[in-house]
PDB file of N, CA and C in Angstrom:
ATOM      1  N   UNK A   1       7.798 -11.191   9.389  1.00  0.00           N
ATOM      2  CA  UNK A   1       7.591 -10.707   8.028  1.00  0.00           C
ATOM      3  C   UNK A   1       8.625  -9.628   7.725  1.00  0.00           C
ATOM      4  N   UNK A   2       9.056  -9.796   6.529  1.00  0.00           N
ATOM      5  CA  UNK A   2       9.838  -8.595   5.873  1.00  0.00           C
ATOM      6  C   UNK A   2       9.151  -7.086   6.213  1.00  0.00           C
ATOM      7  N   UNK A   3      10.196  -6.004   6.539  1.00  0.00           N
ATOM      8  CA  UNK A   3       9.743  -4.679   5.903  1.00  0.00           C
ATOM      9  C   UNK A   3       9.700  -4.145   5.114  1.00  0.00           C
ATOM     10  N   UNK A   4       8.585  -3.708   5.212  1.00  0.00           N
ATOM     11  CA  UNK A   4       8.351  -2.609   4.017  1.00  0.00           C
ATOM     12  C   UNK A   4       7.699  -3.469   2.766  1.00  0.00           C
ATOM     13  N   UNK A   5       7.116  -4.471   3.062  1.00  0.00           N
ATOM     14  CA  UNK A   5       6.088  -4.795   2.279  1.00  0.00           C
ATOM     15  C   UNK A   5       4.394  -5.250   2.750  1.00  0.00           C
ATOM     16  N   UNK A   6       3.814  -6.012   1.874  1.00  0.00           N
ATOM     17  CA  UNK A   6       2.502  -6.191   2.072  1.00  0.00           C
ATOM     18  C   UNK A   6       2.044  -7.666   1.921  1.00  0.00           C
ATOM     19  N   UNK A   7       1.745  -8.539   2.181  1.00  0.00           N
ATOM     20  CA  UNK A   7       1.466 -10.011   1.924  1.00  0.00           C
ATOM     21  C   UNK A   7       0.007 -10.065   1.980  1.00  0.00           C
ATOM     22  N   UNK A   8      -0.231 -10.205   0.319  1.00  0.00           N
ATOM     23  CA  UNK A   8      -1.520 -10.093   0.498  1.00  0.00           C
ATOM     24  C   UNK A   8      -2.468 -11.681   0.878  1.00  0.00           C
ATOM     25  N   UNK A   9      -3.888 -11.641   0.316  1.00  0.00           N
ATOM     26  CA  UNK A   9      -4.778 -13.215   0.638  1.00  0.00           C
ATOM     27  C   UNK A   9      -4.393 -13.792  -0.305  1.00  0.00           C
ATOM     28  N   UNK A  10      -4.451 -13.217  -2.052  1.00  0.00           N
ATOM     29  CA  UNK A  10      -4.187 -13.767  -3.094  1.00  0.00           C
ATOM     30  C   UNK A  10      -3.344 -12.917  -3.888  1.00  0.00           C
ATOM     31  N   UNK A  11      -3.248 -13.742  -5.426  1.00  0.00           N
ATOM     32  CA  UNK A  11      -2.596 -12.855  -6.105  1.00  0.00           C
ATOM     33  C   UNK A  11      -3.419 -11.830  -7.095  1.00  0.00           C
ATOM     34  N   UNK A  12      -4.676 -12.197  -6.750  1.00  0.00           N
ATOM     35  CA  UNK A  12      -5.586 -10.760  -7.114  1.00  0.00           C
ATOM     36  C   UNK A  12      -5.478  -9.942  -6.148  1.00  0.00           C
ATOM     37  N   UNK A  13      -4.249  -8.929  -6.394  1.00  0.00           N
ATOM     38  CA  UNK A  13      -4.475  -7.752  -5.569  1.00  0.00           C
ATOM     39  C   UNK A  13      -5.729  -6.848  -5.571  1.00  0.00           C
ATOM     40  N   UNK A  14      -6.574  -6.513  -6.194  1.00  0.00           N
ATOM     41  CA  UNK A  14      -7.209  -5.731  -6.309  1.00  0.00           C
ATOM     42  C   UNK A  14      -8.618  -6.545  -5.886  1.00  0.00           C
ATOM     43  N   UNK A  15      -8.802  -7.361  -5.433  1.00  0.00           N
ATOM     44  CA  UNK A  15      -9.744  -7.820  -4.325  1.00  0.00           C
ATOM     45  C   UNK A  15      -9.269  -8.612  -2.857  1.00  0.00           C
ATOM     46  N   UNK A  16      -7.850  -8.730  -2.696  1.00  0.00           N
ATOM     47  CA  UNK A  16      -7.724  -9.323  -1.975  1.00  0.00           C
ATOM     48  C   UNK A  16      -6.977  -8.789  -0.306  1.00  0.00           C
ATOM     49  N   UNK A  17      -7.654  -8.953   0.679  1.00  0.00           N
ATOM     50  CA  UNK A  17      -7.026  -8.661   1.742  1.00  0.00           C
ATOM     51  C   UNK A  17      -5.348  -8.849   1.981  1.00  0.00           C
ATOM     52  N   UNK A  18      -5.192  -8.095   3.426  1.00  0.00           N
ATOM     53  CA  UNK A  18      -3.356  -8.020   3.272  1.00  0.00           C
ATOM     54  C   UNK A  18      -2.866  -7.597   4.535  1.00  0.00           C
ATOM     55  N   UNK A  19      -1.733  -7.939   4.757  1.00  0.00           N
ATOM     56  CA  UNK A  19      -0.600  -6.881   6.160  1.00  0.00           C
ATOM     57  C   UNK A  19       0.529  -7.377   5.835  1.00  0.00           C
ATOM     58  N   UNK A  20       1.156  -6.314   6.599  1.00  0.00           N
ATOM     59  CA  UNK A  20       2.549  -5.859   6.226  1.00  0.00           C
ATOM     60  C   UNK A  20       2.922  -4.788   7.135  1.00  0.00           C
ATOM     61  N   UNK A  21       4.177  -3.982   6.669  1.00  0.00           N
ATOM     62  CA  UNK A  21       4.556  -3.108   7.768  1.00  0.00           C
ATOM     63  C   UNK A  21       5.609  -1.893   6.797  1.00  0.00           C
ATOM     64  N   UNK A  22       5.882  -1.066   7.537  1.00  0.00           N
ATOM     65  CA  UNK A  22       6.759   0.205   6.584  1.00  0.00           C
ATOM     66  C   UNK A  22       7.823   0.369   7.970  1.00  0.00           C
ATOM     67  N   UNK A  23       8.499   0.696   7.696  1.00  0.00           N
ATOM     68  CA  UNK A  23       9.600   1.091   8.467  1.00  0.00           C
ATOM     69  C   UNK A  23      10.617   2.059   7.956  1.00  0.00           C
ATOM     70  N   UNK A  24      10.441   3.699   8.387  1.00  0.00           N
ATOM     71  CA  UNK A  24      11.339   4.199   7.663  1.00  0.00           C
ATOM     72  C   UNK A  24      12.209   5.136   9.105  1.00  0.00           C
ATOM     73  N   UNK A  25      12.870   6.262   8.671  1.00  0.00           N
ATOM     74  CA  UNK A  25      13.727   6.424  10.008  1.00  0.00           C
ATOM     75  C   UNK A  25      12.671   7.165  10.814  1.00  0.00           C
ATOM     76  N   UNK A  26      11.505   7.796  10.398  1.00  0.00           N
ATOM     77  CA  UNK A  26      10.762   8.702  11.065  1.00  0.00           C
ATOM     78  C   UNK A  26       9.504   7.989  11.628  1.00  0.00           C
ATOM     79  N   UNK A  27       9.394   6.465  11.011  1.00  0.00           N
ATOM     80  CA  UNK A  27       7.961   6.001  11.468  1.00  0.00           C
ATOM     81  C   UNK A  27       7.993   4.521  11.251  1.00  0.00           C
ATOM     82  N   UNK A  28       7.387   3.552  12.455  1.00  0.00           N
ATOM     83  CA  UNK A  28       7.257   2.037  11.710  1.00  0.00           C
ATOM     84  C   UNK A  28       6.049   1.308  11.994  1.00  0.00           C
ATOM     85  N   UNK A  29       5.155   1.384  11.302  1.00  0.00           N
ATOM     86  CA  UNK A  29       4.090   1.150  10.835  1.00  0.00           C
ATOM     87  C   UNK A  29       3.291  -0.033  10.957  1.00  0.00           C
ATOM     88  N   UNK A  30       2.329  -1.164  11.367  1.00  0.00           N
ATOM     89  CA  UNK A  30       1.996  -2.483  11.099  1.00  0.00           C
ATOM     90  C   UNK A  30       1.163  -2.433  10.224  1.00  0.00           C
ATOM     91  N   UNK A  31       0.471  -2.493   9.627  1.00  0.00           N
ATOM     92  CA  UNK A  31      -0.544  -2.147   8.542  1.00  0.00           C
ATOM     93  C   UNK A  31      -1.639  -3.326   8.348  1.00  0.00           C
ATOM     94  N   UNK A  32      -2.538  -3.083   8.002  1.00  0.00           N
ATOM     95  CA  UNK A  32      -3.348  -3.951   7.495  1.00  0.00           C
ATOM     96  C   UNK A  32      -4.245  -3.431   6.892  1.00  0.00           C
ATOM     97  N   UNK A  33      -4.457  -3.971   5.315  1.00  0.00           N
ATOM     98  CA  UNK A  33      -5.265  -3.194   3.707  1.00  0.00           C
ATOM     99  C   UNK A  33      -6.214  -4.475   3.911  1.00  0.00           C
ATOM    100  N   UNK A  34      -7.254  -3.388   3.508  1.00  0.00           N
ATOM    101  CA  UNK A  34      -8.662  -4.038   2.999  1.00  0.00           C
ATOM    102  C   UNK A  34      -9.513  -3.388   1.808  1.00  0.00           C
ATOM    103  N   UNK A  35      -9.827  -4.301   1.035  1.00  0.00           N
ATOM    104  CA  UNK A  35     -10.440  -3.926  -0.060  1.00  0.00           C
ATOM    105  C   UNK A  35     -11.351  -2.708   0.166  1.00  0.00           C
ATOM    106  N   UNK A  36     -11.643  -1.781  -1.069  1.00  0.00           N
ATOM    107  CA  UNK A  36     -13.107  -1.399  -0.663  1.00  0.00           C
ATOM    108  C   UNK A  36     -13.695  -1.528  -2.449  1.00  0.00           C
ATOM    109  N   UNK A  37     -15.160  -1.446  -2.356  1.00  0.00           N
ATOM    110  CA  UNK A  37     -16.054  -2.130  -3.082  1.00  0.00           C
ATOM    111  C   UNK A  37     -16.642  -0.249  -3.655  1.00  0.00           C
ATOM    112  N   UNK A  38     -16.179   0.062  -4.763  1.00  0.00           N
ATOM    113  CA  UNK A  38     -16.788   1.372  -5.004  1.00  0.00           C
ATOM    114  C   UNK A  38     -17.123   1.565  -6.262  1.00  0.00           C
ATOM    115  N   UNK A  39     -18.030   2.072  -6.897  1.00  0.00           N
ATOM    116  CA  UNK A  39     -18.077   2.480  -8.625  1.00  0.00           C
ATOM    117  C   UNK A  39     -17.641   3.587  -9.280  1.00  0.00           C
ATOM    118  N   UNK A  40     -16.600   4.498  -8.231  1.00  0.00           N
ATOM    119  CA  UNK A  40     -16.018   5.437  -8.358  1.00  0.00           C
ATOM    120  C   UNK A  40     -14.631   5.103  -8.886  1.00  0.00           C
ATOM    121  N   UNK A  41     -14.338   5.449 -10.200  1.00  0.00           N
ATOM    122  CA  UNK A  41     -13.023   5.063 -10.575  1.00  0.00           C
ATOM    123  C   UNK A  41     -11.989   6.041 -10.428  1.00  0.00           C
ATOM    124  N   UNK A  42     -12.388   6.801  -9.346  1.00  0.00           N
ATOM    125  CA  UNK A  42     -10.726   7.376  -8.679  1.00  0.00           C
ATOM    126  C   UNK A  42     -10.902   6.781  -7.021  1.00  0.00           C
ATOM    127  N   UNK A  43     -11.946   6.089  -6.578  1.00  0.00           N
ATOM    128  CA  UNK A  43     -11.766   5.967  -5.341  1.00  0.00           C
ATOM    129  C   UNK A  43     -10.219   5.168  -5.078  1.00  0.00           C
ATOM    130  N   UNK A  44      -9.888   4.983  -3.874  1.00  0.00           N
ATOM    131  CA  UNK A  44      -8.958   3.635  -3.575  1.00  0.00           C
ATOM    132  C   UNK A  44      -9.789   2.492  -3.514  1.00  0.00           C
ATOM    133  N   UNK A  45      -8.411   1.412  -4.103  1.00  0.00           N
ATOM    134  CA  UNK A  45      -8.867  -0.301  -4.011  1.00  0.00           C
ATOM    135  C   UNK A  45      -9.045  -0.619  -3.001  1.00  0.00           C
ATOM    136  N   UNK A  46      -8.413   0.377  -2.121  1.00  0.00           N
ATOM    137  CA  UNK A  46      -7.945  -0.805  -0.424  1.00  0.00           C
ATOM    138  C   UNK A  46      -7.845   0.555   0.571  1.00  0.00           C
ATOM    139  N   UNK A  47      -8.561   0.164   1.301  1.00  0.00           N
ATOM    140  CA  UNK A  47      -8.097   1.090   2.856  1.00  0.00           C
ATOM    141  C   UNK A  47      -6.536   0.662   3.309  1.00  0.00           C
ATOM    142  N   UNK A  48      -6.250   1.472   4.157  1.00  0.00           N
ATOM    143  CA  UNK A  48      -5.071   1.047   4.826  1.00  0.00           C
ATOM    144  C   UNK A  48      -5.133   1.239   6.493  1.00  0.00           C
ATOM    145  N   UNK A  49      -4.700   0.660   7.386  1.00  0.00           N
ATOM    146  CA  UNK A  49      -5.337   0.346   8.930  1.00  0.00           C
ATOM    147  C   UNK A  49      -4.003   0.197   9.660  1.00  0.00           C
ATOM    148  N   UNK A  50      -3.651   1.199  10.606  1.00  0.00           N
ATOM    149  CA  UNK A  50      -2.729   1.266  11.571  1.00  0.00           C
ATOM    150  C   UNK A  50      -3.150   1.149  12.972  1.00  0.00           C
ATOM    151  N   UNK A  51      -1.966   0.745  13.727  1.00  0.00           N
ATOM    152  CA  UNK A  51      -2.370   1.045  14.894  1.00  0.00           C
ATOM    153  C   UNK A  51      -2.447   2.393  15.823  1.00  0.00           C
ATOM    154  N   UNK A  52      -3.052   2.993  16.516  1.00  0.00           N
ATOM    155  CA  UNK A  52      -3.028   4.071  17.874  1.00  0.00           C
ATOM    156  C   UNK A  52      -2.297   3.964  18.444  1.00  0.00           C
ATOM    157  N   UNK A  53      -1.530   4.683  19.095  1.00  0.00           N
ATOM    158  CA  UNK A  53      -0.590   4.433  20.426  1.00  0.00           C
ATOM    159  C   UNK A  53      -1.607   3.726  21.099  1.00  0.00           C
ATOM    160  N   UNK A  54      -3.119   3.680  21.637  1.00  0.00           N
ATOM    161  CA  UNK A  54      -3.471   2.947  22.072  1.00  0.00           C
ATOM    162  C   UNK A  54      -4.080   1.562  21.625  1.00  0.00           C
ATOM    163  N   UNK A  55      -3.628   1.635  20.658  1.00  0.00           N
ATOM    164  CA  UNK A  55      -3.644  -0.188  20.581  1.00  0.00           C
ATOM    165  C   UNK A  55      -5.107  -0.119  18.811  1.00  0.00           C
ATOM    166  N   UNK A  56      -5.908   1.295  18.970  1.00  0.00           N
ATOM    167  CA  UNK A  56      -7.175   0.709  18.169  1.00  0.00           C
ATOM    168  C   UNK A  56      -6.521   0.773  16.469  1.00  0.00           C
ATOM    169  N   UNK A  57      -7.489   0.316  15.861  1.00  0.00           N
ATOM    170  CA  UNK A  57      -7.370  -0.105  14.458  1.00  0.00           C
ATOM    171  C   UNK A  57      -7.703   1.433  13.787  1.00  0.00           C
ATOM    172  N   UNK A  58      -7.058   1.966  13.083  1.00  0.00           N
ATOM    173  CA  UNK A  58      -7.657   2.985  12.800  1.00  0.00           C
ATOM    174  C   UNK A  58      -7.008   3.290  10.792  1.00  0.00           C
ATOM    175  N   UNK A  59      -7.872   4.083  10.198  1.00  0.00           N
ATOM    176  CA  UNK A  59      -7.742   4.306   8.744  1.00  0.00           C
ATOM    177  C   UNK A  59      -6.966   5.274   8.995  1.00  0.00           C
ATOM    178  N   UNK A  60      -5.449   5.184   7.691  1.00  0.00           N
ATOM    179  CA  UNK A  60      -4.374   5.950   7.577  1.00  0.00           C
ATOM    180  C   UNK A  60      -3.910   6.003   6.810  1.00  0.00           C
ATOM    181  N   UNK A  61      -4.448   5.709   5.149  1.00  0.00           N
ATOM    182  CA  UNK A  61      -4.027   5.838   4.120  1.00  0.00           C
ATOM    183  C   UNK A  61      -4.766   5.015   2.725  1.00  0.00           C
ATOM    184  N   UNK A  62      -4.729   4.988   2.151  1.00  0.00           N
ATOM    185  CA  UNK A  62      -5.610   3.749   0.487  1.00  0.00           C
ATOM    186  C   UNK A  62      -3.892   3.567  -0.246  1.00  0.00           C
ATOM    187  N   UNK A  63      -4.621   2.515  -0.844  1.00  0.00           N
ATOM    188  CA  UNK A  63      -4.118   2.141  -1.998  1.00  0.00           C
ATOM    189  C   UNK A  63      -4.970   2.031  -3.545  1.00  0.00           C
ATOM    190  N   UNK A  64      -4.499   2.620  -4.349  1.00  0.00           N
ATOM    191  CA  UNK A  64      -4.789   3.151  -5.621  1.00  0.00           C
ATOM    192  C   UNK A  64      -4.554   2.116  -7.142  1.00  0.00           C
ATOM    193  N   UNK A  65      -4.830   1.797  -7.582  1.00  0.00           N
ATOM    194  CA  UNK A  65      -4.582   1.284  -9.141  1.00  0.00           C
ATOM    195  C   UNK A  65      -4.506   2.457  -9.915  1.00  0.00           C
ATOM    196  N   UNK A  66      -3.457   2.496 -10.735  1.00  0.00           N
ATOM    197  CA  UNK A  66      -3.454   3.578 -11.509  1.00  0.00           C
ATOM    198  C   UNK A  66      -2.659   2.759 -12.916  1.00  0.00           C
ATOM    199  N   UNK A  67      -2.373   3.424 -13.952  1.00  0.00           N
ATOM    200  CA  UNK A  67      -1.929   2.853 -15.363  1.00  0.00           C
ATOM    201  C   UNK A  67      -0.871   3.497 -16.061  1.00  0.00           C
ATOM    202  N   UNK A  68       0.087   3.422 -16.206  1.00  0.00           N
ATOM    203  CA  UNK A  68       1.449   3.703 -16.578  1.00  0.00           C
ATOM    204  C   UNK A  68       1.455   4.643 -18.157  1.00  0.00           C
ATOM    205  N   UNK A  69       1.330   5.685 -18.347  1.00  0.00           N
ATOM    206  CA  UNK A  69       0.514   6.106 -19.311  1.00  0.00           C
ATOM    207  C   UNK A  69       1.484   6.004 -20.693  1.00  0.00           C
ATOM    208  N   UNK A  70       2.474   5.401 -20.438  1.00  0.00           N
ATOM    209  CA  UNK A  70       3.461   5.107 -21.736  1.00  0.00           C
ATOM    210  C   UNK A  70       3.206   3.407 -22.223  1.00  0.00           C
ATOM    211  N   UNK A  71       3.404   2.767 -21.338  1.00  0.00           N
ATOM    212  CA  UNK A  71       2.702   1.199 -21.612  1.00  0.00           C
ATOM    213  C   UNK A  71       1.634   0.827 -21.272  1.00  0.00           C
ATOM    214  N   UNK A  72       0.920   1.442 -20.886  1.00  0.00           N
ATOM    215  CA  UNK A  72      -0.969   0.918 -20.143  1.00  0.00           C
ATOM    216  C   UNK A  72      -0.942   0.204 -19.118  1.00  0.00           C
ATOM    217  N   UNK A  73       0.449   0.032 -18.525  1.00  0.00           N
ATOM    218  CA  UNK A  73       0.531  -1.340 -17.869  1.00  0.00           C
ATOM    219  C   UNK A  73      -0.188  -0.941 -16.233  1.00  0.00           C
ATOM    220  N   UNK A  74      -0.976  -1.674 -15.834  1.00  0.00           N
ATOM    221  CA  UNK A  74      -1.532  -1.123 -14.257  1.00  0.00           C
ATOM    222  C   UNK A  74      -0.306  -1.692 -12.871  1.00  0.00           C
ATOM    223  N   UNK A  75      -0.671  -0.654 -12.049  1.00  0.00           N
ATOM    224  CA  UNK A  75       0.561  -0.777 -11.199  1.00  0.00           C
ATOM    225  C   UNK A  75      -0.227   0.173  -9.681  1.00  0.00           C
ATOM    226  N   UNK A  76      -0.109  -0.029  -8.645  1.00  0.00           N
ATOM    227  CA  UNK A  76      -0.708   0.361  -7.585  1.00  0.00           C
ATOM    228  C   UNK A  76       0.136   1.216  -6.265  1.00  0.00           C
ATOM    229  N   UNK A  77      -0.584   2.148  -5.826  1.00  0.00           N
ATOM    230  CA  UNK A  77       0.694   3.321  -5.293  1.00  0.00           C
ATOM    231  C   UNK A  77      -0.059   3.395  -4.246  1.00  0.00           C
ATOM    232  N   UNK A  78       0.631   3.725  -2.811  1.00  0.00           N
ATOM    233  CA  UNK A  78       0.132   3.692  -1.360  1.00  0.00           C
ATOM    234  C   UNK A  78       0.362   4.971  -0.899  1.00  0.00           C
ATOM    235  N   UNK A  79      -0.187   5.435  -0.123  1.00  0.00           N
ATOM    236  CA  UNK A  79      -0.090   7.265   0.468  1.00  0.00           C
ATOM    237  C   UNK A  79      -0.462   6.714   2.205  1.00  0.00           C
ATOM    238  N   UNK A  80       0.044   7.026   3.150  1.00  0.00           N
ATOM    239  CA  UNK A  80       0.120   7.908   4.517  1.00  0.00           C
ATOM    240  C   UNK A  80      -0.097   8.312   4.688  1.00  0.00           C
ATOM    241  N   UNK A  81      -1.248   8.853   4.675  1.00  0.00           N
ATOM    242  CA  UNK A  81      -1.792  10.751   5.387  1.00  0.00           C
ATOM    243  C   UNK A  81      -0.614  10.917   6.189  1.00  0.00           C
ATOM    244  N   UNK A  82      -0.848  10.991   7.540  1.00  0.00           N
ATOM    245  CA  UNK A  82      -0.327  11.608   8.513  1.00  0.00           C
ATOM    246  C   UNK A  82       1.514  11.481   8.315  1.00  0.00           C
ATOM    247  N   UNK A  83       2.186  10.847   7.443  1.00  0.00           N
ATOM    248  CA  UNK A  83       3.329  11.229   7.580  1.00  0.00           C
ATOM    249  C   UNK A  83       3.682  11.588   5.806  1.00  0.00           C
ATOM    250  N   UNK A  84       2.630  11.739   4.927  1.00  0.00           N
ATOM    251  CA  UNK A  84       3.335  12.629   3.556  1.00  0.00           C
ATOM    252  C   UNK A  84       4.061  11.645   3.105  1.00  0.00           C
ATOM    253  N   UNK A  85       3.750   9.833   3.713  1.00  0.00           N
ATOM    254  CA  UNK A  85       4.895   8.868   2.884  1.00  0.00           C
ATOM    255  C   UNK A  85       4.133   8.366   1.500  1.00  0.00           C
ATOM    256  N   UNK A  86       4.580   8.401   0.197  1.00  0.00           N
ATOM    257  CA  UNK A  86       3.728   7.643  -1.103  1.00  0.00           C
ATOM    258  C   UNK A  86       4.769   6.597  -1.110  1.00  0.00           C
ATOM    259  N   UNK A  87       4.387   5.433  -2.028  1.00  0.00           N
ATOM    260  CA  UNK A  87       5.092   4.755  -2.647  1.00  0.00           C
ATOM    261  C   UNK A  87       4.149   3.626  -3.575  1.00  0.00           C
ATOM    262  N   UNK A  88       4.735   3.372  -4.458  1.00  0.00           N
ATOM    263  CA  UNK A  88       4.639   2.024  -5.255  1.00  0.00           C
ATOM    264  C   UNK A  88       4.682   0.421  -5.005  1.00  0.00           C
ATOM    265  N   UNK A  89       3.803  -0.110  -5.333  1.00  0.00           N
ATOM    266  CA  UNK A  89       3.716  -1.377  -4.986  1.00  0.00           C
ATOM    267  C   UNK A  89       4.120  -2.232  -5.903  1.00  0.00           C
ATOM    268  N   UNK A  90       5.242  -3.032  -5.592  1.00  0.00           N
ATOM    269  CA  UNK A  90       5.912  -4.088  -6.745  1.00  0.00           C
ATOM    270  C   UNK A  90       6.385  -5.726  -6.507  1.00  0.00           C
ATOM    271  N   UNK A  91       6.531  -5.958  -6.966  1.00  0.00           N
ATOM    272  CA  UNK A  91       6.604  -7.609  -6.983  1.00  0.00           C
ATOM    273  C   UNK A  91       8.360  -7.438  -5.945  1.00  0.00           C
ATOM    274  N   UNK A  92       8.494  -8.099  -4.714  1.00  0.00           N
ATOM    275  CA  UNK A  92       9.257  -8.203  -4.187  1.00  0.00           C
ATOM    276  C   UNK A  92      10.379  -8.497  -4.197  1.00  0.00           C
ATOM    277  N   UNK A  93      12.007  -7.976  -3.884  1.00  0.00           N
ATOM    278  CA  UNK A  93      12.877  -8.855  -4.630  1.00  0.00           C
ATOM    279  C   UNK A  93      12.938 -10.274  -4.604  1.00  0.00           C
ATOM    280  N   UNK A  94      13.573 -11.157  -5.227  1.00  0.00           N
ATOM    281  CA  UNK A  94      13.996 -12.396  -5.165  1.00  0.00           C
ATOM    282  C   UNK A  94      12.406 -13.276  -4.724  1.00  0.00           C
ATOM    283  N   UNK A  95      11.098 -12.899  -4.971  1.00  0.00           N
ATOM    284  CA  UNK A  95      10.094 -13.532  -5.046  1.00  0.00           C
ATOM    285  C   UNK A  95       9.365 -13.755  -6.170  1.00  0.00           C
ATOM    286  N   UNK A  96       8.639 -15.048  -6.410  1.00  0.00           N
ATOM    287  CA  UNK A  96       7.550 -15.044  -7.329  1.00  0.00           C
ATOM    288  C   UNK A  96       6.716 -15.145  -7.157  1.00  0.00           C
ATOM    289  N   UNK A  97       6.406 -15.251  -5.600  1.00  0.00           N
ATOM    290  CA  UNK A  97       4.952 -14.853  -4.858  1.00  0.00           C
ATOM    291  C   UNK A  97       4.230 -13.496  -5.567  1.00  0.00           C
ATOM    292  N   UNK A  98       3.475 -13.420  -6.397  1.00  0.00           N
ATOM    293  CA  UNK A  98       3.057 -12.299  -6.477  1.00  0.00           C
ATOM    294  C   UNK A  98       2.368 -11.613  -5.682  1.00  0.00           C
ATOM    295  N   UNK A  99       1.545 -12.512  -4.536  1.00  0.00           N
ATOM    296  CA  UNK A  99       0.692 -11.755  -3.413  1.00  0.00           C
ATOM    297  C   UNK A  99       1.752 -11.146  -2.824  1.00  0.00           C
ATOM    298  N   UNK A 100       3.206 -11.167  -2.596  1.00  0.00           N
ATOM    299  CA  UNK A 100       4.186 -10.532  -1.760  1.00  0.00           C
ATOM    300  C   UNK A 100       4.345  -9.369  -2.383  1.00  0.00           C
ATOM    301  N   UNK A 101       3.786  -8.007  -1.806  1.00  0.00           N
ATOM    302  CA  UNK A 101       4.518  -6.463  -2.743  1.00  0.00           C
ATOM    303  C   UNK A 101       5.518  -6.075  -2.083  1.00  0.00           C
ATOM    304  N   UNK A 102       6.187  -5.623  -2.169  1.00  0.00           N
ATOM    305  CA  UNK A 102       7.331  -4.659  -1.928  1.00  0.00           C
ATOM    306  C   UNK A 102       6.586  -3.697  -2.024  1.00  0.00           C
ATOM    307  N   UNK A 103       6.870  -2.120  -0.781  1.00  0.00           N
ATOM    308  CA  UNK A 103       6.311  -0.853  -1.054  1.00  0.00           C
ATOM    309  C   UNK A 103       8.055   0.044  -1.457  1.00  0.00           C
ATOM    310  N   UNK A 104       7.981   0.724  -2.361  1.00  0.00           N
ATOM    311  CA  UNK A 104       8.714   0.961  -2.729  1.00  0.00           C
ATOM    312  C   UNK A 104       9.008   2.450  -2.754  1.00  0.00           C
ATOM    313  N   UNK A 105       9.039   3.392  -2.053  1.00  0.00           N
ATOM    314  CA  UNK A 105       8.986   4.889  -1.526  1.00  0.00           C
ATOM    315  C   UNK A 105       9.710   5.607  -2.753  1.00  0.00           C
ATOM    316  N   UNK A 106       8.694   6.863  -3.030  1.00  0.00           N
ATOM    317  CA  UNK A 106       8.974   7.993  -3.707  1.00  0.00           C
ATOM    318  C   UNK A 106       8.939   9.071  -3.372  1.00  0.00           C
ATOM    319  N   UNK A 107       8.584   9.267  -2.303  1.00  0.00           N
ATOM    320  CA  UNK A 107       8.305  10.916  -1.639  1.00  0.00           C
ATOM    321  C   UNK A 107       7.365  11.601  -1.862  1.00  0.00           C
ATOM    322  N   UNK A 108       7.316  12.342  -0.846  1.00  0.00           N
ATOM    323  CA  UNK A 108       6.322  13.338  -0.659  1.00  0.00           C
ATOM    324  C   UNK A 108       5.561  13.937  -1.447  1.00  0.00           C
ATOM    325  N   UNK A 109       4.282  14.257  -1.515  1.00  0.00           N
ATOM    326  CA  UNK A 109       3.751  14.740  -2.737  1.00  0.00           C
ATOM    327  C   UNK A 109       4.247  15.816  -3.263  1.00  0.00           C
ATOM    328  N   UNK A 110       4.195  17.042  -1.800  1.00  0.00           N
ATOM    329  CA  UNK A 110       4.677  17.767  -1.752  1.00  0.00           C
ATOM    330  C   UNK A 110       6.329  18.147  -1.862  1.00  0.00           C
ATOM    331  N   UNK A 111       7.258  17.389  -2.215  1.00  0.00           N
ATOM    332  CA  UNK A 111       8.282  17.795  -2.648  1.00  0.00           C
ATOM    333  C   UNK A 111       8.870  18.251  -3.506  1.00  0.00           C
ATOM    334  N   UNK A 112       9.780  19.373  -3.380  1.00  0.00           N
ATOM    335  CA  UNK A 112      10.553  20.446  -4.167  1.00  0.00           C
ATOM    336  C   UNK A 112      11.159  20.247  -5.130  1.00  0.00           C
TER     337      UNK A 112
END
């Protein structure tokens, strides 16, 4: 599989399972997103699931739906705890798979 994206079950992202991987110079990642089911409309859509140095499955980040507040248009953004990585989720280059995202890095929340 490509880096630095997500291949989801379907092309309803926002119910549908997924993996993928990030690879940047400080960290490379296997991932695997799973929905979550909430009536909280700031929760996340999707957990996000890395591996341990020892091998277990463990939670390390969500993925979010959020809405573009100049066109309404909805669009979905991924966070890292432990390494401060965000990014955007977008239709991949040169695909029309839409279950295929591209994660598309913006930096740190915290940046200057």
């Amino acid at each position: 599989m490509t880096t630095n994206c997500i291949k989801f079950t379907s092309d309803d992202i926002e119910t549908a399972k997924g993996i993928g991987s990030i690879s940047t110079l400080t960290f490379d990642l296997d991932i695997t997103v799973e929905p979550v089911a909430s009536s909280n409309p700031m929760a996340p859509t999707h957990r996000v699931l890395g591996r341990s140095p020892r091998g277990k499955l463990v939670e390390c980040g969500g993925i979010w739906k959020k809405q573009n507040k100049e066109t309404g248009a909805d669009y979905y953004t991924l966070t890292i705890r432990d390494h401060g990585f965000n990014a955007n989720l977008g239709k991949a280059a040169n695909q029309d798979d839409l279950s295929l995202q591209a994660i598309i890095p913006w930096g740190p929340k915290d940046a200057a």
